[in-house]
Protein backbone atom coordinates (compact mmCIF):
# COMPACT_ATOMS: atom_id res chain seq x y z
CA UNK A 1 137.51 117.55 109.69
CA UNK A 2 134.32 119.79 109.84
CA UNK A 3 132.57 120.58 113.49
CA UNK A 4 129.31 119.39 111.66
CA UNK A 5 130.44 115.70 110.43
CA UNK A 6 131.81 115.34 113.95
CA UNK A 7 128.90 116.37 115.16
CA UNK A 8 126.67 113.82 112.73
CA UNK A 9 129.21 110.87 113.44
CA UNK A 10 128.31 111.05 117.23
CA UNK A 11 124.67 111.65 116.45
CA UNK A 12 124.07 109.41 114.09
CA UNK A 13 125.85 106.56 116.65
CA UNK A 14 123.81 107.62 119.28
CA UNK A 15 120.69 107.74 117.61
CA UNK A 16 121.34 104.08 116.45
CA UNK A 17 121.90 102.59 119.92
CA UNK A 18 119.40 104.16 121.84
CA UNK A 19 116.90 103.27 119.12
CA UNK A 20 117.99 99.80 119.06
CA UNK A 21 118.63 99.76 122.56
CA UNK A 22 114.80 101.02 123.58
CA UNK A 23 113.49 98.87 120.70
CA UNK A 24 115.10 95.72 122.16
CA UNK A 25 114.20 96.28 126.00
CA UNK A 26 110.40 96.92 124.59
CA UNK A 27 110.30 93.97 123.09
CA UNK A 28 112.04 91.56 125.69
CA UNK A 29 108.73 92.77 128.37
CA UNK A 30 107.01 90.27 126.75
CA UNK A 31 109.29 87.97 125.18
CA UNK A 32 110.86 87.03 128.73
CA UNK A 33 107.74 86.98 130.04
CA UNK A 34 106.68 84.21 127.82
CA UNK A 35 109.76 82.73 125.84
CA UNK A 36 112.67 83.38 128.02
CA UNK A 37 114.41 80.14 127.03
CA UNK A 38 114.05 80.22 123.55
CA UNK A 39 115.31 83.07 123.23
CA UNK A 40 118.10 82.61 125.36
CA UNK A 41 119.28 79.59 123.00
CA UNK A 42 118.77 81.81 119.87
CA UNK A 43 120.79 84.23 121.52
CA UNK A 44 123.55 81.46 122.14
CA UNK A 45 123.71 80.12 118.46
CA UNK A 46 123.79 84.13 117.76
CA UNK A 47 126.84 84.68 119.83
CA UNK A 48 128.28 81.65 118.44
CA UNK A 49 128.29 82.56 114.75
CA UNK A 50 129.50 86.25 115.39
CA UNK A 51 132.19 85.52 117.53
CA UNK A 52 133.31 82.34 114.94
CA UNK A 53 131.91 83.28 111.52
CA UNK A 54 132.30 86.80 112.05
CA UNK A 55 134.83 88.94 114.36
CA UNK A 56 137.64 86.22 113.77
CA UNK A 57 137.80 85.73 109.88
CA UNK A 58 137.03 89.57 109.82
CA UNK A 59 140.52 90.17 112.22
CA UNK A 60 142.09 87.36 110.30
CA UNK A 61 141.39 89.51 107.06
CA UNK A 62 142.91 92.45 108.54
CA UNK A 63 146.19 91.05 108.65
CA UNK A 64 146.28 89.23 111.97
CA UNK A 65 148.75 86.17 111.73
CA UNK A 66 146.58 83.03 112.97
CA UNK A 67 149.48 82.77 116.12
CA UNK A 68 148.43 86.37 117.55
CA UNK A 69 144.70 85.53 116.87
CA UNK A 70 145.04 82.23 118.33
CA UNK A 71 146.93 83.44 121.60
CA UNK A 72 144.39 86.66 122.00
CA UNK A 73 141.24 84.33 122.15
CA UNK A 74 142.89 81.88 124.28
CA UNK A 75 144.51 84.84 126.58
CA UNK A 76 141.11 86.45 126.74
CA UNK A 77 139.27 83.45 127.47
CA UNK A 78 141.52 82.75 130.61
CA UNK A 79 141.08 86.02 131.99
CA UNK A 80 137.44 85.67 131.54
CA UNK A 81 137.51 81.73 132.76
CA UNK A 82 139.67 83.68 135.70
CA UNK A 83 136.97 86.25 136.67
CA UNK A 84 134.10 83.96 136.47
CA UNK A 85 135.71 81.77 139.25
CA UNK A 86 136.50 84.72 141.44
CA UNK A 87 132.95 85.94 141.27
CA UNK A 88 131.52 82.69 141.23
CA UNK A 89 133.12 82.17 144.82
CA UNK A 90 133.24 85.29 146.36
CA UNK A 91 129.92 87.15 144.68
CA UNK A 92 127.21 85.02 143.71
CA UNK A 93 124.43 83.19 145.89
CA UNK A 94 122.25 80.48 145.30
CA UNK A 95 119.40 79.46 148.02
CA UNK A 96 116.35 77.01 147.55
CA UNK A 97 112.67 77.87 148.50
CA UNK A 98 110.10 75.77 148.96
CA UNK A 99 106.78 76.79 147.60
CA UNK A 100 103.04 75.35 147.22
CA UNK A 101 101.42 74.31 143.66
CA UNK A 102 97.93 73.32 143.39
CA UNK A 103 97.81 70.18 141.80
CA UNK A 104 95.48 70.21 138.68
CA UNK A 105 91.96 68.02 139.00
CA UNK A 106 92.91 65.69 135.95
CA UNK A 107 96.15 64.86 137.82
CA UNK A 108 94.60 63.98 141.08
CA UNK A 109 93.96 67.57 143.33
CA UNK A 110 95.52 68.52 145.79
CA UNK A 111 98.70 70.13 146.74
CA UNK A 112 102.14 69.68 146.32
CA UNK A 113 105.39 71.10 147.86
CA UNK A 114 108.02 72.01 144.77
CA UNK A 115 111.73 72.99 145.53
CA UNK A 116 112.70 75.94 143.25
CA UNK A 117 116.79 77.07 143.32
CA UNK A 118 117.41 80.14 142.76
CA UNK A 119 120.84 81.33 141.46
CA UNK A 120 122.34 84.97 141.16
CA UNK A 121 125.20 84.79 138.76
CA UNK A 122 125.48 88.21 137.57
CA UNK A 123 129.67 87.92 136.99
CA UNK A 124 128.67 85.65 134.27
CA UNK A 125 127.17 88.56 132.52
CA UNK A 126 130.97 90.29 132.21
CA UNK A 127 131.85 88.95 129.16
CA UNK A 128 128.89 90.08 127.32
CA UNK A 129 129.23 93.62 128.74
CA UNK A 130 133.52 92.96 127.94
CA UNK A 131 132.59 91.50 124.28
CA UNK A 132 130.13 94.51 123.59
CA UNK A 133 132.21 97.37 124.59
CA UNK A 134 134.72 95.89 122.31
CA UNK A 135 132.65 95.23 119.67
CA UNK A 136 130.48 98.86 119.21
CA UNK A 137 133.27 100.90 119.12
CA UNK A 138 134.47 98.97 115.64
CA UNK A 139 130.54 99.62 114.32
CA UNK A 140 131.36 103.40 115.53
CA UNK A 141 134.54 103.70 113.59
CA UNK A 142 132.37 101.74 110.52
CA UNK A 143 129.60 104.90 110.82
CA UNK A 144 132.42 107.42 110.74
CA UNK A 145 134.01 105.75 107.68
CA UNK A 146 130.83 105.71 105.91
CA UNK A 147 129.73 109.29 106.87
CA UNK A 148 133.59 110.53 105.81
CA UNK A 149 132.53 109.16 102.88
CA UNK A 150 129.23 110.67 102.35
CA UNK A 151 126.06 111.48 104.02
CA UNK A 152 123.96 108.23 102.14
CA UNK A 153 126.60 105.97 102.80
CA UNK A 154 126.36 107.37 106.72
CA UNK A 155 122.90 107.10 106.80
CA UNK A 156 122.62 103.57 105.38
CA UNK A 157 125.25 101.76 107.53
CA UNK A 158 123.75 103.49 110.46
CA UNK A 159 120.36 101.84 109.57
CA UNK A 160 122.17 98.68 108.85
CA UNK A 161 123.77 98.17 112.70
CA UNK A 162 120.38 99.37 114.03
CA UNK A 163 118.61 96.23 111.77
CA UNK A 164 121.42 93.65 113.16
CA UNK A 165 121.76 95.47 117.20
CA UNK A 166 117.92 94.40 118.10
CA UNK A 167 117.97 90.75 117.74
CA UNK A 168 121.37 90.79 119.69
CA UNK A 169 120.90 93.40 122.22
CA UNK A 170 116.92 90.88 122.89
CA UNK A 171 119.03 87.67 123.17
CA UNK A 172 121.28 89.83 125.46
CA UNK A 173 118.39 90.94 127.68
CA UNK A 174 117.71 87.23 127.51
CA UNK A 175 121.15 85.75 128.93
CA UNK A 176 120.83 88.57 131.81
CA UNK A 177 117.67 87.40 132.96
CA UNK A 178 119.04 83.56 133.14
CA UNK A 179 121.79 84.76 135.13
CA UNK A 180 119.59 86.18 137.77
CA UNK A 181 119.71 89.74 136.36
CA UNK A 182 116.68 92.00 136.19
CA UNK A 183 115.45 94.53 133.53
CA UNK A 184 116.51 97.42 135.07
CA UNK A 185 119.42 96.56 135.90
CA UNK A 186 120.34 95.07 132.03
CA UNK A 187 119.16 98.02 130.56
CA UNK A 188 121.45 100.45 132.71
CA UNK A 189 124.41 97.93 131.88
CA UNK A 190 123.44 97.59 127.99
CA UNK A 191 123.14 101.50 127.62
CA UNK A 192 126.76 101.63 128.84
CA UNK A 193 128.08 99.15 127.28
CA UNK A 194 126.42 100.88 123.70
CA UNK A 195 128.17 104.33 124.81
CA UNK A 196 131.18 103.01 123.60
CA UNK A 197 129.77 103.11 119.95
CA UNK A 198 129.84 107.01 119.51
CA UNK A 199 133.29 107.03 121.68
CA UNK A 200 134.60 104.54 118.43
CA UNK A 201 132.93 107.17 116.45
CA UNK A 202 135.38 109.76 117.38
CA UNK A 203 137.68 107.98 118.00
CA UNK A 204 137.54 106.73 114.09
CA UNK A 205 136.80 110.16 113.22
CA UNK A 206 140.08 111.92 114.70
CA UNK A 207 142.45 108.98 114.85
CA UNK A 208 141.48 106.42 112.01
CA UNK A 209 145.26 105.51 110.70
CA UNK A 210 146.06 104.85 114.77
CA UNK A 211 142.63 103.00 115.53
CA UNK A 212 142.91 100.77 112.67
CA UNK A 213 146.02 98.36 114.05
CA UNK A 214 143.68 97.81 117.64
CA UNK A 215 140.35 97.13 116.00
CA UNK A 216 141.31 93.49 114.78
CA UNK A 217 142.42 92.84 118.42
CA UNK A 218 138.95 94.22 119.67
CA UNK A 219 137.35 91.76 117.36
CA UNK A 220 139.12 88.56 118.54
CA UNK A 221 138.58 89.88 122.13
CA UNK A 222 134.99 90.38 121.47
CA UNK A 223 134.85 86.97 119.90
CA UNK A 224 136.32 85.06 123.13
CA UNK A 225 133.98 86.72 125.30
CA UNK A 226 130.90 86.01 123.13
CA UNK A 227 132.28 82.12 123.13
CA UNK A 228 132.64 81.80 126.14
CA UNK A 229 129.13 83.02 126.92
CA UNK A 230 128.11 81.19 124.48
CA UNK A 231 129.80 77.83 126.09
CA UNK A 232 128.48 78.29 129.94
CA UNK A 233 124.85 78.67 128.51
CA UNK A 234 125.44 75.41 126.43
CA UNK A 235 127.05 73.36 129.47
CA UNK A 236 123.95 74.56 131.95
CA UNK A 237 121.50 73.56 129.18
CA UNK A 238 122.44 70.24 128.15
CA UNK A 239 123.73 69.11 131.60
CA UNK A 240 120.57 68.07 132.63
CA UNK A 241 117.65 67.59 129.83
CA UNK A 242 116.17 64.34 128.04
CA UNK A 243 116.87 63.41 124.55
CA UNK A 244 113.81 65.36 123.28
CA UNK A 245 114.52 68.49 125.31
CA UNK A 246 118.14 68.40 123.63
CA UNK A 247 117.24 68.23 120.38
CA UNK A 248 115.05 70.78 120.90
CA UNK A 249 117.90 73.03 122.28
CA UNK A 250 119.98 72.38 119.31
CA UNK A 251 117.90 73.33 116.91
CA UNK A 252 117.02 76.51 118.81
CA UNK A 253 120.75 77.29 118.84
CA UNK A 254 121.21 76.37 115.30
CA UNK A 255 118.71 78.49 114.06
CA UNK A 256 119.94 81.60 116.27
CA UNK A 257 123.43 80.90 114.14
CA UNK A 258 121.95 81.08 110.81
CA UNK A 259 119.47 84.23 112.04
CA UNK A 260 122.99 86.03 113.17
CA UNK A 261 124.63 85.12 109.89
CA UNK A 262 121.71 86.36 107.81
CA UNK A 263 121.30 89.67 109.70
CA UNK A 264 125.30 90.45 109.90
CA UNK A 265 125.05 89.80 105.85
CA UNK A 266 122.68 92.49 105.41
CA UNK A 267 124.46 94.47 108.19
CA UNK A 268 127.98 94.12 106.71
CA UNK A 269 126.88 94.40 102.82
């Protein structure tokens, strides 16, 4: 294999996720600043159908027997379920403050004391970071499959992952921010997290026929960590919200699912 297709491999996977990567953390500035929620649910129902619709019947497909698929999520999801508890005990803080509103005139005037919580759960961010790193390096190898094929075929796929990467890597930004995590601090975490896509490049590139019998176990392990994001942000939502305000959720998630399926369709053609 020629210096220059190695060369255009790791390029071309680079180029991809920083585009995507700037693209998405552009965008969230003002998305968080005025749909935070919404987004977050869209981003569930997204995590939901890739991790379901997606990474499993794709590792299923590549010859995984539904025992060793079956074992891997639930083996996965423990050791996530495992590290969330640890953290949750030993790393994250939650305080209240108290804090003065003005009361509007319509509502009476006045002033009123509100109790806001505030909760740091940045562990619960791991999976995400665990289901991504396992998850770009299979679009890296998918790049350098397309570019050993041809330069087109390169160039399209590459455009394809950057098309279906913003949406996610928004409702990513998203989730962070619930779990008490700032900008700065997502974007340093997402950028190393989509290093691992030219890294799959190469490692596609130079050792395809060896990669090939780990990347259906990187998809399953991907999956459980995107469903069991997926499952915490569900729980906290629903736990305590009216009728109205669930229904509401729902259909927000819902809609992130068929968005997901849709993009990964025009992704993955």
């Amino acid at each position: 294999m020629s210096g220059l297709l190695l060369f255009t491999i790791v390029a071309a996977n680079c180029l991809c996720r920083a585009a995507a990567l700037i693209c998405a953390l552009w965008l969230s500035v003002w998305i968080l600043a005025h749909c935070a929620r919404a987004v977050s649910l869209l981003a569930c129902g997204m995590l939901i159908a890739i991790g379901a619709f997606h990474l499993i019947p794709e590792a299923l497909e590549a010859g995984v027997s539904m025992v060793s698929s079956l074992v891997t999520l639930v083996v996965a999801g423990a050791v996530f379920g495992l590290v969330d508890y640890v953290a949750d005990h030993f790393f994250c803080h939650a305080h209240t403050t108290n804090r003065v509103h003005a009361v509007p005139v319509l509502l009476g005037g006045g002033y009123e004391v509100r109790t806001q919580i505030c909760s740091d759960r940045p562990a619960r961010a791991l999976p995400i970071l665990v289901g991504a790193s396992c998850h770009n390096p299979v679009d890296g190898i998918l790049v350098a499959a397309a570019f050993t094929s041809g330069f087109a075929p390169g160039i399209a796929i590459s455009l394809a992952i950057f098309v279906h990467e913003v949406p996610q890597l928004i409702g990513q930004t998203a989730i962070f921010s619930r779990f008490g995590m700032g900008l700065k601090r997502t974007g340093l975490l997402l950028t190393l997290a989509a290093a691992t896509a030219p890294i799959g490049g190469l490692a596609g590139a130079m050792l395809f026929t060896v990669s090939d019998r780990f990347i259906p176990y990187a998809m399953l392990v991907s999956a459980a960590a995107f469903l069991f994001v997926a499952f915490f942000l569900v729980k906290d939502e629903f736990r305590s919200c009216d009728r109205k305000k669930a229904l509401q959720s729902f259909l927000l998630i819902v809609l992130g699912a068929v968005i997901s399926l849709a993009l990964l369709s025009v992704g993955h053609a």
